[in-house]
PDB file of N, CA and C in Angstrom:
ATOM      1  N   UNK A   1       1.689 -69.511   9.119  1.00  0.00           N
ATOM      2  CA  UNK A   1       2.869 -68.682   9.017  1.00  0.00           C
ATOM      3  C   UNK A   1       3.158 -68.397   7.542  1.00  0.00           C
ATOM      4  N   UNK A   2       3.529 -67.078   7.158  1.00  0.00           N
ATOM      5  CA  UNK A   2       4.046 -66.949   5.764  1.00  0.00           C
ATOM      6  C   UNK A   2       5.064 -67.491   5.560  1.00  0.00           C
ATOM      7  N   UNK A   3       5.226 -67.597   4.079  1.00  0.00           N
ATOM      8  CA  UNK A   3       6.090 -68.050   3.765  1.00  0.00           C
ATOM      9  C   UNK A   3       7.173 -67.174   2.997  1.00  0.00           C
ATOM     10  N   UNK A   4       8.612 -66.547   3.748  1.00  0.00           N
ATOM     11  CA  UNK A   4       9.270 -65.429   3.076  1.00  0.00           C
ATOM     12  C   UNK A   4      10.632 -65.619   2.637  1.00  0.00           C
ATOM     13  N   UNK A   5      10.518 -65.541   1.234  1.00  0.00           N
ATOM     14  CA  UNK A   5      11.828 -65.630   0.387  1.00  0.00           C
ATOM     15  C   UNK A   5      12.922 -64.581  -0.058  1.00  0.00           C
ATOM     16  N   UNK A   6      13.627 -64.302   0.424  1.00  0.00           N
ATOM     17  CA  UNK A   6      14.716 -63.333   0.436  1.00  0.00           C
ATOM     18  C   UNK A   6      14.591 -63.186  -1.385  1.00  0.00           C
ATOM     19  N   UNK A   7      14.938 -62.100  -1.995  1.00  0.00           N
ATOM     20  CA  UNK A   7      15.452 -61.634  -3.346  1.00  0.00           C
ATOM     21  C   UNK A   7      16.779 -61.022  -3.543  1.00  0.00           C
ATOM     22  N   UNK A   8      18.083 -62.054  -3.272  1.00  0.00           N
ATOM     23  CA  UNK A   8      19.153 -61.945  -3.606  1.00  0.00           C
ATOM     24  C   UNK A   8      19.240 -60.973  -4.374  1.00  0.00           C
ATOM     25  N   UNK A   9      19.392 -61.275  -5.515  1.00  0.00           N
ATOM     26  CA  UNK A   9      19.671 -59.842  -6.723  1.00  0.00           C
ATOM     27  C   UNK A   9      19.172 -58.909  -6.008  1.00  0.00           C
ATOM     28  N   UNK A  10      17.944 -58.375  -5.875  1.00  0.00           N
ATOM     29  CA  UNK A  10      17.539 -57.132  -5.586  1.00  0.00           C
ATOM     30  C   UNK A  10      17.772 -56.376  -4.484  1.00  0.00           C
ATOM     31  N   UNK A  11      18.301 -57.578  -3.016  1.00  0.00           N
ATOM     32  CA  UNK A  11      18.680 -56.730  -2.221  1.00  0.00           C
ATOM     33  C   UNK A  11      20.452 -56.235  -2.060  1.00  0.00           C
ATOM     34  N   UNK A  12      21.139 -57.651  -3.056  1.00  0.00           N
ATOM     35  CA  UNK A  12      22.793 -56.923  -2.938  1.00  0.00           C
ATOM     36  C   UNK A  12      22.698 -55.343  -4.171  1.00  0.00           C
ATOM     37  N   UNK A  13      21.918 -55.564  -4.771  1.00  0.00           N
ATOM     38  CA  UNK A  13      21.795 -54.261  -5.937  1.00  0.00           C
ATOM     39  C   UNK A  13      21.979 -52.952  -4.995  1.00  0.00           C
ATOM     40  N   UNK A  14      20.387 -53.544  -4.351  1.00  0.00           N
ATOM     41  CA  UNK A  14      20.199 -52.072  -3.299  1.00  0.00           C
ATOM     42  C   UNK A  14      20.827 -51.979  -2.256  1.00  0.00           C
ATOM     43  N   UNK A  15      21.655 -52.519  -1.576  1.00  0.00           N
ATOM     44  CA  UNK A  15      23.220 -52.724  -0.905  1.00  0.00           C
ATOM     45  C   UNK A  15      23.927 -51.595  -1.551  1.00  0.00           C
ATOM     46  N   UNK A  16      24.428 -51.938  -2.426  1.00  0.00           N
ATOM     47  CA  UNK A  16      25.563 -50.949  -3.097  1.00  0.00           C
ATOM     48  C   UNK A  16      25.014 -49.806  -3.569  1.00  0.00           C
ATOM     49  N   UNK A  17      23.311 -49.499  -4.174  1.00  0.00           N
ATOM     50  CA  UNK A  17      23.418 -48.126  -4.512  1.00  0.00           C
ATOM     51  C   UNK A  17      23.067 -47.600  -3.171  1.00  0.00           C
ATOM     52  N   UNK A  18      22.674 -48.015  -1.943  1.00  0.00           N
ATOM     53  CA  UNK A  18      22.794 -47.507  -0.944  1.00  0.00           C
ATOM     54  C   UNK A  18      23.880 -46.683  -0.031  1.00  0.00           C
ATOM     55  N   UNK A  19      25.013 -47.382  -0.923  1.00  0.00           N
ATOM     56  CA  UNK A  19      26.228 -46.880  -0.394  1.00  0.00           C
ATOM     57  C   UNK A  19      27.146 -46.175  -0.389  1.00  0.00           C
ATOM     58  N   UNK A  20      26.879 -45.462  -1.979  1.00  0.00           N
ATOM     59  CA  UNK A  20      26.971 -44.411  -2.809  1.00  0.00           C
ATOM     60  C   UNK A  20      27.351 -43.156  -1.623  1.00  0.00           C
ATOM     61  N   UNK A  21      28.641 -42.428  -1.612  1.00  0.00           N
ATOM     62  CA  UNK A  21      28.947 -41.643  -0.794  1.00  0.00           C
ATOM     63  C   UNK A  21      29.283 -42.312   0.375  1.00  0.00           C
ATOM     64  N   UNK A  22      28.841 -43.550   1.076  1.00  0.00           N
ATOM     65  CA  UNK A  22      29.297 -44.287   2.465  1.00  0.00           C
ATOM     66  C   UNK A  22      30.915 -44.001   2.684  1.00  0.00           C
ATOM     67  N   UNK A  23      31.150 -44.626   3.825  1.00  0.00           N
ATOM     68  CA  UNK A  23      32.807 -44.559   4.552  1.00  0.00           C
ATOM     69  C   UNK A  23      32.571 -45.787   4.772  1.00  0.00           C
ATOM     70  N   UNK A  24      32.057 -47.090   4.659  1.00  0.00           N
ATOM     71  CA  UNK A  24      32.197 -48.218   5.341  1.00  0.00           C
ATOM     72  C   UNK A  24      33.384 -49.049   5.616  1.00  0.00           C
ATOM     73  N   UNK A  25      33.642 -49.037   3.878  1.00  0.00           N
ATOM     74  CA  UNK A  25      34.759 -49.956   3.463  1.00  0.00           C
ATOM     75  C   UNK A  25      35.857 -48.738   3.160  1.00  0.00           C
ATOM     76  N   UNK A  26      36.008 -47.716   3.380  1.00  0.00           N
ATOM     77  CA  UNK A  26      37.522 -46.767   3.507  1.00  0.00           C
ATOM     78  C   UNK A  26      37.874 -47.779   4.752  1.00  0.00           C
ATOM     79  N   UNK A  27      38.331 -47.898   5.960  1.00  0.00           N
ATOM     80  CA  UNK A  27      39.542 -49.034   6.335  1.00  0.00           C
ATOM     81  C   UNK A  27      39.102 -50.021   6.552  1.00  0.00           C
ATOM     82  N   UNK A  28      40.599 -50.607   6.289  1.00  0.00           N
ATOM     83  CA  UNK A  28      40.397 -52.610   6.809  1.00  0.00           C
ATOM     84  C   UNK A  28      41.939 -52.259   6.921  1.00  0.00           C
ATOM     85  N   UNK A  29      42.027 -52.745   8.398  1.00  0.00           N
ATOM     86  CA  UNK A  29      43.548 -52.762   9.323  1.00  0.00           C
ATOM     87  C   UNK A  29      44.260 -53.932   9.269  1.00  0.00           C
ATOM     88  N   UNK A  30      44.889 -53.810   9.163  1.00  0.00           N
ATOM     89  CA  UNK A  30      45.825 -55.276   8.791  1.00  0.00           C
ATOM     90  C   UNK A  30      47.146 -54.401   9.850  1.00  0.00           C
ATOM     91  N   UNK A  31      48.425 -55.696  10.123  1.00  0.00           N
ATOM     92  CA  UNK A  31      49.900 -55.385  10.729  1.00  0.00           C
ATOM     93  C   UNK A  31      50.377 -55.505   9.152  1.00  0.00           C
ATOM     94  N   UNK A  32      51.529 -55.307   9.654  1.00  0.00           N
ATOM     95  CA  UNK A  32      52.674 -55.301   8.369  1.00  0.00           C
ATOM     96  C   UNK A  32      53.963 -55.329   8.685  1.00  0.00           C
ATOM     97  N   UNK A  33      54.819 -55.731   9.350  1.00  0.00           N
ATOM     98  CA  UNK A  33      55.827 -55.810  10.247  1.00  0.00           C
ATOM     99  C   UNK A  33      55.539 -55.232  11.232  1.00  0.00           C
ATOM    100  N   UNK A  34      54.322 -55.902  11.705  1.00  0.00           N
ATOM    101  CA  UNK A  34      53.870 -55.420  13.381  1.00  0.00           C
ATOM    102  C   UNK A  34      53.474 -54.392  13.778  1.00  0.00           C
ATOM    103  N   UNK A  35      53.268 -53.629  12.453  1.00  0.00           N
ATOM    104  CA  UNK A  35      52.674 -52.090  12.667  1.00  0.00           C
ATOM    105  C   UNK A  35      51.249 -52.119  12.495  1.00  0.00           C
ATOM    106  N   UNK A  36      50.012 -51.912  12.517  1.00  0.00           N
ATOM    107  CA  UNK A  36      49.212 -51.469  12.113  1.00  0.00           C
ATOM    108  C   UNK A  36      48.931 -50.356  11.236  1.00  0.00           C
ATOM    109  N   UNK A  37      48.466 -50.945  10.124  1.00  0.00           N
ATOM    110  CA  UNK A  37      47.916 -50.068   8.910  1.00  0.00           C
ATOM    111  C   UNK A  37      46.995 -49.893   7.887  1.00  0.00           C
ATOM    112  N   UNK A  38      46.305 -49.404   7.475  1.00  0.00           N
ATOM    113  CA  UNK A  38      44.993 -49.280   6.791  1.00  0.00           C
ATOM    114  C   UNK A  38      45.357 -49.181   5.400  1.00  0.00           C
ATOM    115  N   UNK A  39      44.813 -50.995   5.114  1.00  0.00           N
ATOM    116  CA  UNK A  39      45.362 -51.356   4.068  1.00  0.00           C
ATOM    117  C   UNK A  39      44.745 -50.949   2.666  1.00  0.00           C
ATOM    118  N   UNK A  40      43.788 -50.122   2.633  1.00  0.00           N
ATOM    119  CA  UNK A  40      42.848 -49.490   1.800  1.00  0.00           C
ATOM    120  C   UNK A  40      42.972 -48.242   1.862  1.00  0.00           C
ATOM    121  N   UNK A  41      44.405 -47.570   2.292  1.00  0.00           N
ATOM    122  CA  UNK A  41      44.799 -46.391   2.146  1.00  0.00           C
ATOM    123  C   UNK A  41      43.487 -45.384   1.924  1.00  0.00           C
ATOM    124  N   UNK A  42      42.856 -45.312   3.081  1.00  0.00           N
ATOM    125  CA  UNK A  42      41.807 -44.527   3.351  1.00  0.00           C
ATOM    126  C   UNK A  42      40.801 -44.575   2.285  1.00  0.00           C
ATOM    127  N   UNK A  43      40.551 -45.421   1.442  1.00  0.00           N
ATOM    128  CA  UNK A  43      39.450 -45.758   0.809  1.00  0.00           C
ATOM    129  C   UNK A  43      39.793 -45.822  -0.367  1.00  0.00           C
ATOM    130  N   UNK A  44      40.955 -44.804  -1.163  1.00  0.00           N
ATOM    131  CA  UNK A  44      41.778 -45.278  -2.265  1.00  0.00           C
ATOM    132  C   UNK A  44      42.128 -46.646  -2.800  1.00  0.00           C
ATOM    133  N   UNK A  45      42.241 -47.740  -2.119  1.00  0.00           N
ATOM    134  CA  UNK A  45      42.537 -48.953  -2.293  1.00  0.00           C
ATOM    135  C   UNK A  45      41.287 -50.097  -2.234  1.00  0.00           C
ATOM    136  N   UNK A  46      39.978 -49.741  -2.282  1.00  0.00           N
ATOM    137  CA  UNK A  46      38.569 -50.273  -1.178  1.00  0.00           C
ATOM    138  C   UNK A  46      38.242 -51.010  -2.093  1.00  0.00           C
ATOM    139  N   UNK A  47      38.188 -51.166  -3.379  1.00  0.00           N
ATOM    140  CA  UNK A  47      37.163 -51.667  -4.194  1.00  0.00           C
ATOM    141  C   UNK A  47      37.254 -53.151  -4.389  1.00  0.00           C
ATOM    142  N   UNK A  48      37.900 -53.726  -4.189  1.00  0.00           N
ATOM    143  CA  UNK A  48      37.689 -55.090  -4.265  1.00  0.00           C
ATOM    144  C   UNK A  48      37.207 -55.348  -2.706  1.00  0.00           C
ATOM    145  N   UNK A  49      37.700 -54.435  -1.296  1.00  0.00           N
ATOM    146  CA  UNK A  49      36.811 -54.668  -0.274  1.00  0.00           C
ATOM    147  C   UNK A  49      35.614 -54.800  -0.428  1.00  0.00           C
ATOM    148  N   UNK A  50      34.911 -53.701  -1.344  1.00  0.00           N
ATOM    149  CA  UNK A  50      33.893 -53.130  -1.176  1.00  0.00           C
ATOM    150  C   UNK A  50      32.713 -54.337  -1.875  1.00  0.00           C
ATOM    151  N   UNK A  51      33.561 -54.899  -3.466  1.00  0.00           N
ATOM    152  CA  UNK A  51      32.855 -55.583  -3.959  1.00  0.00           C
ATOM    153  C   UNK A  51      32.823 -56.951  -3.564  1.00  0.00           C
ATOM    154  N   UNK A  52      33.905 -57.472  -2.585  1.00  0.00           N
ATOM    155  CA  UNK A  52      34.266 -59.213  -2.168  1.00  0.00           C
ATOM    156  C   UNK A  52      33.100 -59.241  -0.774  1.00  0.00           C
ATOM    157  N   UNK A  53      32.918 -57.474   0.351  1.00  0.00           N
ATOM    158  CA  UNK A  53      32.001 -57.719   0.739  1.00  0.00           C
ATOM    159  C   UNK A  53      30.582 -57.665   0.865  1.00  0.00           C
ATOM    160  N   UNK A  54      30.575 -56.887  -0.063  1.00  0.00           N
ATOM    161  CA  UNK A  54      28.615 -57.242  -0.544  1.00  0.00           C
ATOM    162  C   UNK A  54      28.723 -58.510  -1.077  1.00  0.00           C
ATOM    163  N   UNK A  55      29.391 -59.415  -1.831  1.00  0.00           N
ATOM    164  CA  UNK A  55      29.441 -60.581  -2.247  1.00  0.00           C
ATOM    165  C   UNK A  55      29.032 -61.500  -1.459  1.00  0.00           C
ATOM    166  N   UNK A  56      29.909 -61.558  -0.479  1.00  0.00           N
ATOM    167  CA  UNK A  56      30.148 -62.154   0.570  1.00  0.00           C
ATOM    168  C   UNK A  56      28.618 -62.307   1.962  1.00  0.00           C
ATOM    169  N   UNK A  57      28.449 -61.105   2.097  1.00  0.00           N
ATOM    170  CA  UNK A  57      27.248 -60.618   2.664  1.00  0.00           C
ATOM    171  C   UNK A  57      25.857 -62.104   2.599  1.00  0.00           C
ATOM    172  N   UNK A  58      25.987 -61.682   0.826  1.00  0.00           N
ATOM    173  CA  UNK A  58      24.904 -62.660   0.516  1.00  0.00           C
ATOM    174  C   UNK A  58      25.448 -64.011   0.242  1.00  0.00           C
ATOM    175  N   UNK A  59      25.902 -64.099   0.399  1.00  0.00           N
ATOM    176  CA  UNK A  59      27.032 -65.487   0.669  1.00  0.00           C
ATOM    177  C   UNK A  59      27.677 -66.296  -0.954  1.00  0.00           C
ATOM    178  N   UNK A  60      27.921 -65.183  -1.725  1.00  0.00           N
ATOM    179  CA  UNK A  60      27.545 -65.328  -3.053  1.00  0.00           C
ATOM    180  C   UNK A  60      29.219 -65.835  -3.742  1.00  0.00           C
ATOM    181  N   UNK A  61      30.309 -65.479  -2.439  1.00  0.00           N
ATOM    182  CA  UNK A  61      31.739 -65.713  -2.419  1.00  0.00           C
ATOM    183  C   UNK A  61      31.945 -66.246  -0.745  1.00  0.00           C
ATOM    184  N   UNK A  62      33.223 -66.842  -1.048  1.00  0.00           N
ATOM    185  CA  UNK A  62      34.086 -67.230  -0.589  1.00  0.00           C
ATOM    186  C   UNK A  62      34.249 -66.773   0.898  1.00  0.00           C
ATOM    187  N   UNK A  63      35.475 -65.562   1.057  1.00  0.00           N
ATOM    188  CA  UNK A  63      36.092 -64.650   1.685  1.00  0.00           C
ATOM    189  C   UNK A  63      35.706 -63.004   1.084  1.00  0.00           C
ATOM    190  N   UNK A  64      36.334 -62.615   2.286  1.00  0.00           N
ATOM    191  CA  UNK A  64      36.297 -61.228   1.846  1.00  0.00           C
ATOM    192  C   UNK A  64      37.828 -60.812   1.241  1.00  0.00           C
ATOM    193  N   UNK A  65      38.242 -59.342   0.500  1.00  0.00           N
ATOM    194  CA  UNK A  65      39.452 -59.897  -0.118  1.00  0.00           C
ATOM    195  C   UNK A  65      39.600 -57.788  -0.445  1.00  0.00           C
ATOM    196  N   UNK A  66      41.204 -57.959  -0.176  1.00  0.00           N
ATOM    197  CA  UNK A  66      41.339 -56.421  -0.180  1.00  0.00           C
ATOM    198  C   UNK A  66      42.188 -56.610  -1.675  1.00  0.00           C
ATOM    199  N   UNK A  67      42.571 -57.533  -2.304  1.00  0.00           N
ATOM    200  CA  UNK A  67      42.804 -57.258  -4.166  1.00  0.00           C
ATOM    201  C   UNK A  67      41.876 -57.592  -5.090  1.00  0.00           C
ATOM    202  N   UNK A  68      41.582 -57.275  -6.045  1.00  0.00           N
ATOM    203  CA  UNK A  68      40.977 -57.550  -7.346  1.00  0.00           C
ATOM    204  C   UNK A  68      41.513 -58.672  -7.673  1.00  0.00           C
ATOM    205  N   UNK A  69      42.963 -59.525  -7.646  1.00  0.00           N
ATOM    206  CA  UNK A  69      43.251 -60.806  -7.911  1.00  0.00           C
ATOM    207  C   UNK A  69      42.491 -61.710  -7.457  1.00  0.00           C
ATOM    208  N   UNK A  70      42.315 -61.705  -5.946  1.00  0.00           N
ATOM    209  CA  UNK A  70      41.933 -62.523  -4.590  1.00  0.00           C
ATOM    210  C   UNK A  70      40.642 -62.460  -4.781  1.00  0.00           C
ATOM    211  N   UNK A  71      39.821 -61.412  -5.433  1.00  0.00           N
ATOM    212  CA  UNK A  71      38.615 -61.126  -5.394  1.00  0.00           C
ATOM    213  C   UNK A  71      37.806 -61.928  -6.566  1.00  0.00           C
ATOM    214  N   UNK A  72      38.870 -62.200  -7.978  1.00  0.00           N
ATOM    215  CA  UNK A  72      38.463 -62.470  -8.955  1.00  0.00           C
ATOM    216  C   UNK A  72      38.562 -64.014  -8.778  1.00  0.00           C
ATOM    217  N   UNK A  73      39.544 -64.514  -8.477  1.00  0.00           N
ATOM    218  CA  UNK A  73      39.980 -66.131  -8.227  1.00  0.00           C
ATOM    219  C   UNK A  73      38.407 -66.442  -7.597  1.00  0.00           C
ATOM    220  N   UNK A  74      38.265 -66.123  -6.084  1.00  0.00           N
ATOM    221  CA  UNK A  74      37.193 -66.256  -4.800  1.00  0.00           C
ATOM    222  C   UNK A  74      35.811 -66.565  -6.115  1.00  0.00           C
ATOM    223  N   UNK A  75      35.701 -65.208  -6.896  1.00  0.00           N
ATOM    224  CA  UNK A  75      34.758 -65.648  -7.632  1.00  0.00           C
ATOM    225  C   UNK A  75      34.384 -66.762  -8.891  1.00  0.00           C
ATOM    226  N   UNK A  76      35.700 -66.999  -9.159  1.00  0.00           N
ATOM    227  CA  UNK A  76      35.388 -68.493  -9.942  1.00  0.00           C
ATOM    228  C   UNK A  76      36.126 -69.460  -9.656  1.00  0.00           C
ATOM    229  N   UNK A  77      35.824 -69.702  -8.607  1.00  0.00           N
ATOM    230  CA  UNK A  77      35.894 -70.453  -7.368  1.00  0.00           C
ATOM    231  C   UNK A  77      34.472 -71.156  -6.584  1.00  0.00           C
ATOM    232  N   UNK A  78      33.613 -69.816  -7.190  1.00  0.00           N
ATOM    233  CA  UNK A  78      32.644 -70.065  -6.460  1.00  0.00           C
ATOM    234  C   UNK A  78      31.640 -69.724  -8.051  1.00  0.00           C
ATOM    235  N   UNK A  79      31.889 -70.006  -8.901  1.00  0.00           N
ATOM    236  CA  UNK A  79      31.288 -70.847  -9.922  1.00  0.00           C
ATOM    237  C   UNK A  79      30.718 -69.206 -11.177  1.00  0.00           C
ATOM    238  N   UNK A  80      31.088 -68.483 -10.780  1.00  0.00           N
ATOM    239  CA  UNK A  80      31.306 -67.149 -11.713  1.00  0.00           C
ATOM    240  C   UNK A  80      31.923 -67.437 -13.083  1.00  0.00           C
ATOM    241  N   UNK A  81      31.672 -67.177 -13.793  1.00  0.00           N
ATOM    242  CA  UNK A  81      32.076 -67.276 -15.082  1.00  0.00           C
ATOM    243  C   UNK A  81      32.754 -65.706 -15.751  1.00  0.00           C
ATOM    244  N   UNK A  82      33.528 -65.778 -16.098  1.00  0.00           N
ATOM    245  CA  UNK A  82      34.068 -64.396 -16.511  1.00  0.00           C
ATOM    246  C   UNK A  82      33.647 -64.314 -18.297  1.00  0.00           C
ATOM    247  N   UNK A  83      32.801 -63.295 -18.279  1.00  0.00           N
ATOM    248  CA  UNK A  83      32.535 -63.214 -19.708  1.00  0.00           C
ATOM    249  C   UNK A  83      33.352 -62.329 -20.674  1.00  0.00           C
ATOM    250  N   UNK A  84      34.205 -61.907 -20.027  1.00  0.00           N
ATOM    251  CA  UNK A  84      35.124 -60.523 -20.507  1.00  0.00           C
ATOM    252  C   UNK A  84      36.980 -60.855 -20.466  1.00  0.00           C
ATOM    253  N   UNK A  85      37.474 -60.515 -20.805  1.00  0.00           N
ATOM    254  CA  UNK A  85      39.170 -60.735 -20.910  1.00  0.00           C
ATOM    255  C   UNK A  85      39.537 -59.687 -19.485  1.00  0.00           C
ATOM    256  N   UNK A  86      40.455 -60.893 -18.920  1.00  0.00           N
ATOM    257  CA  UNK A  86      40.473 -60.060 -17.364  1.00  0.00           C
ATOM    258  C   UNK A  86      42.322 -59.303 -17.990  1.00  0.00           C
ATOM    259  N   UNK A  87      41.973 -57.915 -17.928  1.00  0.00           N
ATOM    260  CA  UNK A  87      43.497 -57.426 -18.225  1.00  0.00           C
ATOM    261  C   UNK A  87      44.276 -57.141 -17.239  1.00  0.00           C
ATOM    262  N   UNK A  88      44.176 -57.886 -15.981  1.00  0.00           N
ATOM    263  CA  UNK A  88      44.853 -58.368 -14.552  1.00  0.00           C
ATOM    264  C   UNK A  88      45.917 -59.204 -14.824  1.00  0.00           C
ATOM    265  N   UNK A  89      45.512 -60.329 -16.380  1.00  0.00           N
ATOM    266  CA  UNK A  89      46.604 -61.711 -16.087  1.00  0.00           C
ATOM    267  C   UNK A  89      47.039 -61.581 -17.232  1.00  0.00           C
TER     268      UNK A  89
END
């Protein structure tokens, strides 16, 4: 039997330029006082969806996460190092 090793990097890379133009991550439904609503305001709001779930996918985070806060914590959390000044905090 072969022996077959997945290539992390190369396949979350080609994940996302694959997705270029996609609708995947435009909604994620959440309630809100019992209403249902699309908390990614039709895709306007997606990007920490978009990036917590390719992350996630490859099991590279936590959770999946509809803020850039939630998204950034998850990742050094899970041992990410931030090399840059986050102008979030």
């Amino acid at each position: 039997m072969e022996k077959i090793t997945i290539i992390k990097k190369d396949n979350y890379l080609v994940l996302i330029k694959n997705s270029i133009g996609g609708t995947t991550w435009r909604q994620a439904y959440g309630l809100i006082n019992g209403r249902k609503k699309n908390l990614t305001q039709n895709g306007d709001l997606a990007c920490a969806y978009f990036v917590s779930s390719i992350l996630k996918i490859f099991d590279l985070i936590g959770n999946l996460h509809l803020t850039v806060t939630g998204t950034i914590k998850d990742l050094e959390n899970s041992g990410w190092e931030n090399k840059y000044p986050n102008p979030l905090r």
